[in-house]
C-alpha atoms as a PDB file:
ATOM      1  CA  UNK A   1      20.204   9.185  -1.489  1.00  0.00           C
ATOM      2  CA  UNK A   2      18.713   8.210   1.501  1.00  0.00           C
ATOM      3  CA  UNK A   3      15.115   8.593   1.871  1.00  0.00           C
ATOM      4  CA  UNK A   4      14.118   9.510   5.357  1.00  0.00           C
ATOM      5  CA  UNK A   5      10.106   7.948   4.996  1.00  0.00           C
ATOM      6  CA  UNK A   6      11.492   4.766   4.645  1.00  0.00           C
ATOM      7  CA  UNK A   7      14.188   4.749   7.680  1.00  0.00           C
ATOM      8  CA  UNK A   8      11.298   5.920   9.748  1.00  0.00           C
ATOM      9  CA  UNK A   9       8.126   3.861   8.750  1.00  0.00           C
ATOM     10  CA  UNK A  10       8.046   0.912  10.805  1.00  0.00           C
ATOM     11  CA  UNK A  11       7.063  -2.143   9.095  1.00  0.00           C
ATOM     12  CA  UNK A  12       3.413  -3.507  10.545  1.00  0.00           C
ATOM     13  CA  UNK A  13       2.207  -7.379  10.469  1.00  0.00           C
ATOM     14  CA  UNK A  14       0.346  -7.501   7.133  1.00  0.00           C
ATOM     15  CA  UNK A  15      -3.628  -7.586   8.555  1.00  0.00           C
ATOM     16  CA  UNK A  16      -5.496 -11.030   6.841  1.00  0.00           C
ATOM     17  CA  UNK A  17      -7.967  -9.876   4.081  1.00  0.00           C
ATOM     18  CA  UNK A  18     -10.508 -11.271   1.669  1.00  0.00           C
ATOM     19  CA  UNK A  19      -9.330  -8.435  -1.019  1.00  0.00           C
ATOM     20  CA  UNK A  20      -9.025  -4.884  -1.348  1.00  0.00           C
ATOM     21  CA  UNK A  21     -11.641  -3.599   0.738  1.00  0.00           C
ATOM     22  CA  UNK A  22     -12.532  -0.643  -1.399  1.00  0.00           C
ATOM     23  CA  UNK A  23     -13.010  -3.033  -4.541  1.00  0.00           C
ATOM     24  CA  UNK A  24     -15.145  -5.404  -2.180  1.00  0.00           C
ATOM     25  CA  UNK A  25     -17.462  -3.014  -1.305  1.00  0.00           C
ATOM     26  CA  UNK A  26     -17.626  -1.325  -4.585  1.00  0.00           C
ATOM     27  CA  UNK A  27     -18.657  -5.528  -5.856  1.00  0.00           C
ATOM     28  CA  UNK A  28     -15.204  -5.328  -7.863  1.00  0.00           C
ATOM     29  CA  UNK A  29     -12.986  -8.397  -7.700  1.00  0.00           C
ATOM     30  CA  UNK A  30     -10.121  -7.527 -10.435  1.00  0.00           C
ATOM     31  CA  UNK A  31      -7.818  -5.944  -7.848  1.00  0.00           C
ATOM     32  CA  UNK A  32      -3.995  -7.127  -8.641  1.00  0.00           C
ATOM     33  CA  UNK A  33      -2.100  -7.051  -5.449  1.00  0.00           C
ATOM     34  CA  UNK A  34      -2.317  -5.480  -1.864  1.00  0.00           C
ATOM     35  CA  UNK A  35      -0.648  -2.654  -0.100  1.00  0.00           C
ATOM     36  CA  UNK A  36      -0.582  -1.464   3.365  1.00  0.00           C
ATOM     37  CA  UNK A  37      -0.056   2.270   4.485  1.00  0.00           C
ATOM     38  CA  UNK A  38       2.695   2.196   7.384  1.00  0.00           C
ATOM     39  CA  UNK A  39       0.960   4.965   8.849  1.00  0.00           C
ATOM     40  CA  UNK A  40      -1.955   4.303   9.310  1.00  0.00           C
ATOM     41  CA  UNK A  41      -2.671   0.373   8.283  1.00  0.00           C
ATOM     42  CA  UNK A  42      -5.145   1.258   5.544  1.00  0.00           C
ATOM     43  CA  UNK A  43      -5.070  -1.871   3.069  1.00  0.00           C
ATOM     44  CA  UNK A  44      -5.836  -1.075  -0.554  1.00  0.00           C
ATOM     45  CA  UNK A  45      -4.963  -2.369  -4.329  1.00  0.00           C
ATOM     46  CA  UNK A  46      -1.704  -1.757  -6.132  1.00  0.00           C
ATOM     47  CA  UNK A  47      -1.392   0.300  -9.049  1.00  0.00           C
ATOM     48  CA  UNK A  48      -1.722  -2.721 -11.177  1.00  0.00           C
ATOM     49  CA  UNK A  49      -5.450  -2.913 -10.564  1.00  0.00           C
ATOM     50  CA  UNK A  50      -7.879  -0.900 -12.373  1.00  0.00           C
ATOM     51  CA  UNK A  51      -9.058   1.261  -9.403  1.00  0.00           C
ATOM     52  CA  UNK A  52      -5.564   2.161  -8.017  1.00  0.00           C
ATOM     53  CA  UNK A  53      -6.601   2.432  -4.142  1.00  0.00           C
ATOM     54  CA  UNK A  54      -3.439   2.712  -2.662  1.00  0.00           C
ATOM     55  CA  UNK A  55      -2.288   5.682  -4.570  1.00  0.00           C
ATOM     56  CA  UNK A  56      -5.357   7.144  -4.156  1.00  0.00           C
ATOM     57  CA  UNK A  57      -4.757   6.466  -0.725  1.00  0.00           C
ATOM     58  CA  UNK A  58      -1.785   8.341  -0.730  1.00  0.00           C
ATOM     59  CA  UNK A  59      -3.347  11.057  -2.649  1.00  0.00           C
ATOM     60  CA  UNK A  60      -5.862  11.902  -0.116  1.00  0.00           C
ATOM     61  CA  UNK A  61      -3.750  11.335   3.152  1.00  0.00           C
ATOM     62  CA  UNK A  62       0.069  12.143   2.199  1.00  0.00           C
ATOM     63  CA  UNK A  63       1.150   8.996   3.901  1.00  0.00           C
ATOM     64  CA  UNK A  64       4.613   8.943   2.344  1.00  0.00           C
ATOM     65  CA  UNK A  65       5.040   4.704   2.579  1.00  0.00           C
ATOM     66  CA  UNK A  66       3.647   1.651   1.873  1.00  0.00           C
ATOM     67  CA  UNK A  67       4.366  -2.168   2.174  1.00  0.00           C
ATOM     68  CA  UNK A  68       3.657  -4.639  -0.030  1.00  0.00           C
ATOM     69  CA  UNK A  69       1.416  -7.644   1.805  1.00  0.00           C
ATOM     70  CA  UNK A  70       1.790 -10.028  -0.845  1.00  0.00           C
ATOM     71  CA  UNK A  71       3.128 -13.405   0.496  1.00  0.00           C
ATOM     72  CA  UNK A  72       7.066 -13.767  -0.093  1.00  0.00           C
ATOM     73  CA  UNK A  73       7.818  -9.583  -0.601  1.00  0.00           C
ATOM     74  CA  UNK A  74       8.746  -7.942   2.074  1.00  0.00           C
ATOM     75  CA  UNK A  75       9.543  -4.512   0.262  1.00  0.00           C
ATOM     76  CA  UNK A  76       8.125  -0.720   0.982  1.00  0.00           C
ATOM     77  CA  UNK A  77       7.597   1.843  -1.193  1.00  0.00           C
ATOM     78  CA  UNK A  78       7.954   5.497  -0.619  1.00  0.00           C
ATOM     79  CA  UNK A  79       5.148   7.589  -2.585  1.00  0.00           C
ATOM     80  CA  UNK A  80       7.370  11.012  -2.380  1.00  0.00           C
ATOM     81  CA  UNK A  81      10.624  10.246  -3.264  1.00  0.00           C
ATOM     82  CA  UNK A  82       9.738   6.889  -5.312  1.00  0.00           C
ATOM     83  CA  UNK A  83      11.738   4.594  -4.304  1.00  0.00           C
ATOM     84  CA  UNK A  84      11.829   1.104  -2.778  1.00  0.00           C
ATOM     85  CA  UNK A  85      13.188   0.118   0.370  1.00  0.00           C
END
């Protein structure tokens, strides 16, 4: 199955951060990883940290996919149909 989210979100230069910005201003510093919404740019913490910001994210704004921003992965994730791309 193709999944249409991720032939149409266009991939965006990962944005240089301190952290998730959500945990920063919260004074958390446990986040995991970072994501980036292909919509809109929003930068938040993966699903491995506590506070789960980019799902929440998601949750809130129905922005179907996300890229990783990690160095070295270069791989999207599509919130509705989960899947990887």
């Amino acid at each position: 199955m193709t999944c249409t989210h991720l032939e149409a979100a266009e991939k965006r230069e990962p944005p240089v951060v301190e952290g998730c910005p959500e945990c920063v201003e919260g004074g958390f510093t446990d986040w995991v990883h970072l994501r980036q919404c292909l919509a809109c740019g929003h930068v938040a913490c993966c699903d491995s940290s506590p506070r789960r910001h980019a799902t929440q994210h998601f949750l809130v704004t129905h922005h179907p996919v996300m890229q990783s921003i990690e160095p070295g992965e270069v791989w999207r994730w599509c919130y509705i149909h989960e899947t990887v791309g």
